[in-house]
N, C-alpha and C. Protein backbone atom coordinates (compact mmCIF):
# COMPACT_ATOMS: atom_id res chain seq x y z
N UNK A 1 -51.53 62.74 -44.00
CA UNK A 1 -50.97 61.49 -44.48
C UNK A 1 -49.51 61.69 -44.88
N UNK A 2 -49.67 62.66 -45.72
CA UNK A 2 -47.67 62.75 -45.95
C UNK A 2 -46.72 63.12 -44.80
N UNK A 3 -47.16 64.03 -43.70
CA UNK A 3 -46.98 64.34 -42.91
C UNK A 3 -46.15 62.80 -41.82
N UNK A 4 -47.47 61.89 -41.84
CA UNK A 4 -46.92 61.03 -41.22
C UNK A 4 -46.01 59.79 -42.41
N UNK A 5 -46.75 59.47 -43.48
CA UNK A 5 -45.40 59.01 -44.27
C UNK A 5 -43.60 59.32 -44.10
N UNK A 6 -43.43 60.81 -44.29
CA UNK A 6 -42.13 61.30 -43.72
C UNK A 6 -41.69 61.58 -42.54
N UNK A 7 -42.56 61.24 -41.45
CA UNK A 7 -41.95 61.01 -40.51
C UNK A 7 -41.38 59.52 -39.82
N UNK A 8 -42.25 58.84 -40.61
CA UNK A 8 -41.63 57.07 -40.45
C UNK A 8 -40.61 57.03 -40.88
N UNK A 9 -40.56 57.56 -42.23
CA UNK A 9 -39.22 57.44 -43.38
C UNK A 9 -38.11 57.84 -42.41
N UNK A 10 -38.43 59.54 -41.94
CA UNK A 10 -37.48 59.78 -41.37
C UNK A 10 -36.60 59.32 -40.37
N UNK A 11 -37.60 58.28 -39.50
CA UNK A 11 -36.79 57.70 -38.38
C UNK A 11 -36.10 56.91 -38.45
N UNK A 12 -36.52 55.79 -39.60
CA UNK A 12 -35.94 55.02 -40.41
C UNK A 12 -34.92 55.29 -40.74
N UNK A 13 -34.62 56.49 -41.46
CA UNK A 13 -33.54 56.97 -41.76
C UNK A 13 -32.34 57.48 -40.84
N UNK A 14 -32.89 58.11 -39.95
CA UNK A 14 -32.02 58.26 -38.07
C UNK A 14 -31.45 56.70 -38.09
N UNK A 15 -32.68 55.58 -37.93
CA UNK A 15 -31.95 54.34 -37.83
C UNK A 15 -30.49 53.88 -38.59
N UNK A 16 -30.75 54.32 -39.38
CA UNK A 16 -30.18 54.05 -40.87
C UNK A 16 -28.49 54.09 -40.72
N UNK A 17 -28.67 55.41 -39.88
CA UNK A 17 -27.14 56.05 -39.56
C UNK A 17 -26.28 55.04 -39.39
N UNK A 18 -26.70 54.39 -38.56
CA UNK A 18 -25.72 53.40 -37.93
C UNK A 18 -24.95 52.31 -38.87
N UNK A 19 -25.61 52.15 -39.71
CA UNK A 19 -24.68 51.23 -40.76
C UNK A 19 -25.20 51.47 -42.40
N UNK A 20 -25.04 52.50 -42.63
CA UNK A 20 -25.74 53.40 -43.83
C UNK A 20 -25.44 52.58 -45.20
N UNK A 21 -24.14 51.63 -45.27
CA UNK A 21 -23.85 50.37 -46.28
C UNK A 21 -24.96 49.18 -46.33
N UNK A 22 -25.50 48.99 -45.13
CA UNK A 22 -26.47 48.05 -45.01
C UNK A 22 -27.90 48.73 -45.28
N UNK A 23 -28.17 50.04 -45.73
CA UNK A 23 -29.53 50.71 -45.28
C UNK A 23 -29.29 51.54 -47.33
N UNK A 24 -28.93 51.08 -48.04
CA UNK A 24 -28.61 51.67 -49.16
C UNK A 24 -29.77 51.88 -50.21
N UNK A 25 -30.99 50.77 -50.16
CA UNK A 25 -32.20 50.86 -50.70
C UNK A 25 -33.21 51.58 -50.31
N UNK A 26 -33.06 52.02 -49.05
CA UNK A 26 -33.48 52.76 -48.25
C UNK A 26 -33.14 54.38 -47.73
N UNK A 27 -32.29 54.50 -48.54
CA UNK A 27 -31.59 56.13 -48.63
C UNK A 27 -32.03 56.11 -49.44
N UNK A 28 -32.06 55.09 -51.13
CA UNK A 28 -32.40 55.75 -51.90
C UNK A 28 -33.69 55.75 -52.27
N UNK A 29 -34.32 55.18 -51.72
CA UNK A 29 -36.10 55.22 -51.91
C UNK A 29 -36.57 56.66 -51.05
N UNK A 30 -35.47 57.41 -50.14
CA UNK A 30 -35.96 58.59 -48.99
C UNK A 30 -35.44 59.46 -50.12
N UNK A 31 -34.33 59.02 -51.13
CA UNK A 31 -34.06 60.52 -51.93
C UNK A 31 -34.45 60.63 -52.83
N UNK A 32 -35.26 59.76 -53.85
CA UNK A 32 -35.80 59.63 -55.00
C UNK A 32 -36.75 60.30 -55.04
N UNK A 33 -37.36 59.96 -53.44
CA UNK A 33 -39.14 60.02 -52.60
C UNK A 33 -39.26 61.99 -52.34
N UNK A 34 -38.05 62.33 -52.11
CA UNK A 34 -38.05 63.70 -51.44
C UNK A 34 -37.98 64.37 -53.09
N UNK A 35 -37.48 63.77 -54.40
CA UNK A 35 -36.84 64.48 -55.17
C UNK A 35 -38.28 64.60 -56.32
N UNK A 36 -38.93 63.67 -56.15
CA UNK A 36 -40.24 63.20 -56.65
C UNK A 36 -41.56 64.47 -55.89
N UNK A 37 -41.22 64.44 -54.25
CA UNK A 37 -42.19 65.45 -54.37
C UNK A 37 -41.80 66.84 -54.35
N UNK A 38 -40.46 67.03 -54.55
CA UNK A 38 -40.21 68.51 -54.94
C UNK A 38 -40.61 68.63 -56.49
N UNK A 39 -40.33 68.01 -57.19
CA UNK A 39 -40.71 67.84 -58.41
C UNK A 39 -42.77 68.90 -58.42
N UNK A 40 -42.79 67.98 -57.59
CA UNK A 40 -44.82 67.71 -57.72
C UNK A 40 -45.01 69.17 -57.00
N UNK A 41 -44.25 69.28 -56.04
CA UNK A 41 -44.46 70.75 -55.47
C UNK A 41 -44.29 71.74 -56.38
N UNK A 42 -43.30 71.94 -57.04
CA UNK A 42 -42.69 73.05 -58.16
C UNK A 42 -43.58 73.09 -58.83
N UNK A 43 -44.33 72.05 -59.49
CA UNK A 43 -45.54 71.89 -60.61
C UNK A 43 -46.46 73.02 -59.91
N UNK A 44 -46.86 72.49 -59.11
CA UNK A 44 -47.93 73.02 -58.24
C UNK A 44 -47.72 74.49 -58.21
N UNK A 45 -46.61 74.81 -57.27
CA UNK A 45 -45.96 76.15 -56.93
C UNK A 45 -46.27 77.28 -58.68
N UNK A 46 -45.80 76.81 -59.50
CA UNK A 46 -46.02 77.34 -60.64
C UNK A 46 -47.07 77.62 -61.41
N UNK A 47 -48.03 76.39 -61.19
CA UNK A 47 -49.83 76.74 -61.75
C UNK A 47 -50.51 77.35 -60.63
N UNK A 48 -50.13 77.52 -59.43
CA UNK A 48 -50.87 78.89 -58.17
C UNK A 48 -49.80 80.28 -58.92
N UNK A 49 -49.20 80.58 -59.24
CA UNK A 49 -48.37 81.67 -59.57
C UNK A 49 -48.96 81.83 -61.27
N UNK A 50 -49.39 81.08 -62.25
CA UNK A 50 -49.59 81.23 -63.13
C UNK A 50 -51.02 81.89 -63.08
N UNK A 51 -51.64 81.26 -61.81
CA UNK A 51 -53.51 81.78 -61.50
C UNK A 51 -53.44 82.84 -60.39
N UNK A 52 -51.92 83.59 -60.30
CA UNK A 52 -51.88 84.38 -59.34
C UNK A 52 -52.28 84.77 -58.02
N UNK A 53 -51.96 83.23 -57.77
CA UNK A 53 -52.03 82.96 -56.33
C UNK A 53 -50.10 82.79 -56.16
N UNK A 54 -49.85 83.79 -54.89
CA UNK A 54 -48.76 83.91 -54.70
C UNK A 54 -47.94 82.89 -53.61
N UNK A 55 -47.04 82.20 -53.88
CA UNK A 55 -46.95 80.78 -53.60
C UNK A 55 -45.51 81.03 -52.82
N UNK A 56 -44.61 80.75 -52.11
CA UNK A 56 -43.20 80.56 -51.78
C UNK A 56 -42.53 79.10 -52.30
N UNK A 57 -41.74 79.30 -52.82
CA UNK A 57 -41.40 78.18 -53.41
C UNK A 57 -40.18 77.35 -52.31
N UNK A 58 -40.36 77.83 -51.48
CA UNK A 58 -39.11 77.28 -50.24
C UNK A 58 -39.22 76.08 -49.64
N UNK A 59 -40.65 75.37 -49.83
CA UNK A 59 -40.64 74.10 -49.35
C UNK A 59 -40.06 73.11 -50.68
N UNK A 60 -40.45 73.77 -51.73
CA UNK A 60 -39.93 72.81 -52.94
C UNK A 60 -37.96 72.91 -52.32
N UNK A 61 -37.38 73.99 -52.26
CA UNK A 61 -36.11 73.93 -52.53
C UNK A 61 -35.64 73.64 -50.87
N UNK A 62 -36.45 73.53 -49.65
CA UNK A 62 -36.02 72.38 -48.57
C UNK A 62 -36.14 70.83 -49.17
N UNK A 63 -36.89 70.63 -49.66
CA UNK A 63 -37.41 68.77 -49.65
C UNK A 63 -36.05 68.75 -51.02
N UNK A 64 -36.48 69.33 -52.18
CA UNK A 64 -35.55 68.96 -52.98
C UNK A 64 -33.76 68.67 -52.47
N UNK A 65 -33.51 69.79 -51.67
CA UNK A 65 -31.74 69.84 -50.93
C UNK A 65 -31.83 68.68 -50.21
N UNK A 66 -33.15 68.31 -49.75
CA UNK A 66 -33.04 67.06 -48.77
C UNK A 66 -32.88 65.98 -49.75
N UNK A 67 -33.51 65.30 -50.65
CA UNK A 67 -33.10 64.74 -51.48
C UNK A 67 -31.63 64.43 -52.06
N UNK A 68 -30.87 65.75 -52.63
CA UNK A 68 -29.76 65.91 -53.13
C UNK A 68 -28.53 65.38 -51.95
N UNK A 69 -29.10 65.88 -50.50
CA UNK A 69 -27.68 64.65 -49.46
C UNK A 69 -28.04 63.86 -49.69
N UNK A 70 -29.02 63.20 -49.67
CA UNK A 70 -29.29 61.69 -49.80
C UNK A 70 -28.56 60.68 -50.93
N UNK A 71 -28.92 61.68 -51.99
CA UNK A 71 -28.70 61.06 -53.56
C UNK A 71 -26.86 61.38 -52.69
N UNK A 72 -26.34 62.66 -52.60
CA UNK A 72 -24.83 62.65 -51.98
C UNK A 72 -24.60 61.01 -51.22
N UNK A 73 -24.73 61.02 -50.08
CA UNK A 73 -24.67 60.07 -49.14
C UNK A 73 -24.59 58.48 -50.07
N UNK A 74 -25.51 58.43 -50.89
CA UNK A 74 -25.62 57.45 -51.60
C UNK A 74 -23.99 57.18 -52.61
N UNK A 75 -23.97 58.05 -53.27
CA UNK A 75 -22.43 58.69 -53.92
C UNK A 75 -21.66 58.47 -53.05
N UNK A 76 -21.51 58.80 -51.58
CA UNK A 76 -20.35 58.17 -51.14
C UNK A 76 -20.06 57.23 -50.51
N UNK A 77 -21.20 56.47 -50.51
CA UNK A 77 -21.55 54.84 -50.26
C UNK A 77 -20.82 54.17 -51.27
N UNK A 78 -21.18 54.74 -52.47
CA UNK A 78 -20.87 53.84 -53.67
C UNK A 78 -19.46 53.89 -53.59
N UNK A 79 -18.75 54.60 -53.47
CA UNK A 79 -17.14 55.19 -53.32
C UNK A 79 -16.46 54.22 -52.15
N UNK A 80 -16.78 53.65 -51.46
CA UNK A 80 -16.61 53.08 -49.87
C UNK A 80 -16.59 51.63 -50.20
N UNK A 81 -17.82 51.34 -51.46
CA UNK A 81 -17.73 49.79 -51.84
C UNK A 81 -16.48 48.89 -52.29
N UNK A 82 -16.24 47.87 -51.72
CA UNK A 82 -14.44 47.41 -52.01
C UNK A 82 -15.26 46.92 -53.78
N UNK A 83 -14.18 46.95 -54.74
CA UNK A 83 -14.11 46.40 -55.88
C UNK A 83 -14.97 45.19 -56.29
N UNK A 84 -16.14 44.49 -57.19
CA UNK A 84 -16.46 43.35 -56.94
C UNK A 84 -15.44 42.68 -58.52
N UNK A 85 -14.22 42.80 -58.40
CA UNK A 85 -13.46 42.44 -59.27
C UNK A 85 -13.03 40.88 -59.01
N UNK A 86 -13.29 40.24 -58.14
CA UNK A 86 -13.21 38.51 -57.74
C UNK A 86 -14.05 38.28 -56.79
N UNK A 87 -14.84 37.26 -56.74
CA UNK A 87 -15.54 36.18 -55.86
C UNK A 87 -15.10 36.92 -54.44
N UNK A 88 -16.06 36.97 -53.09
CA UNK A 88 -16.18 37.56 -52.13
C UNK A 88 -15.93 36.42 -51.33
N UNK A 89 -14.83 36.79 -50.43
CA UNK A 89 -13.97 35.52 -49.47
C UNK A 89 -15.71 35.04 -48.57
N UNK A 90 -15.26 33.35 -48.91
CA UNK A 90 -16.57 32.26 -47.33
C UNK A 90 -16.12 32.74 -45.95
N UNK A 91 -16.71 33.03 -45.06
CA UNK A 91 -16.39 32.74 -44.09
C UNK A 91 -17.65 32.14 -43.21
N UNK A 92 -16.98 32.00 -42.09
CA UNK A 92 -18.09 31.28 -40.81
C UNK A 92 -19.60 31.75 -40.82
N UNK A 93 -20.63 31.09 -40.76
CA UNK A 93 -21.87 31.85 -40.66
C UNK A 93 -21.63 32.48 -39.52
N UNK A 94 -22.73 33.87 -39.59
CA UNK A 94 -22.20 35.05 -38.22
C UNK A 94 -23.76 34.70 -37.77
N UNK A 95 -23.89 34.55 -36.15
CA UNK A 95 -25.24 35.05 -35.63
C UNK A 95 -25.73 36.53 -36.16
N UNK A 96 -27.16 36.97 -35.99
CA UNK A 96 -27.64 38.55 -35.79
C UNK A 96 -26.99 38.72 -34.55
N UNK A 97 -26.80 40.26 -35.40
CA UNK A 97 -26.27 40.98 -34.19
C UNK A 97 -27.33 41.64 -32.97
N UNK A 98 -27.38 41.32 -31.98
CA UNK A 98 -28.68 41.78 -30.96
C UNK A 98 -28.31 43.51 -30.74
């Protein structure tokens, strides 16, 4: 099941590329999501090592780094945003773009 959870996310996220200002709730629900189960992994990783079962902790510190671009990426989204210091100019309604 998680297996396929992160792989939807992930493609989603491939999608994403393309206009990463428009996809911003969605980076950060993939980095919160990655940072949440490194979290749950480490827990884990630590009570098999406490019952001396010998554990690698390298998937916690892949998913977690994956997280941390994300949370990045997000940071330089926010940096890219023009000022919302006055009212945002009307213009013409736009069709979707096909």
């Amino acid at each position: 099941m998680f297996t396929t959870v992160n792989t939807v996310l992930g493609i989603f996220l491939l999608l994403a590329v393309r206009r990463p200002t428009q996809h911003r709730l969605l980076i950060a629900f993939g980095a919160w999501s990655s940072l949440a189960h490194a979290a749950t992994m480490g827990i884990m990783t630590a009570e098999a090592r406490a019952h001396g079962i010998p554990r690698s902790p390298l998937d916690v510190v892949v998913i977690g780094s994956a997280g941390v671009v994300l949370l990045a990426v997000l940071a330089g989204l926010r940096e890219k945003q023009p000022s919302s210091s006055g009212p945002a100019p009307i213009s013409a309604p736009r069709l979707a773009e096909g």
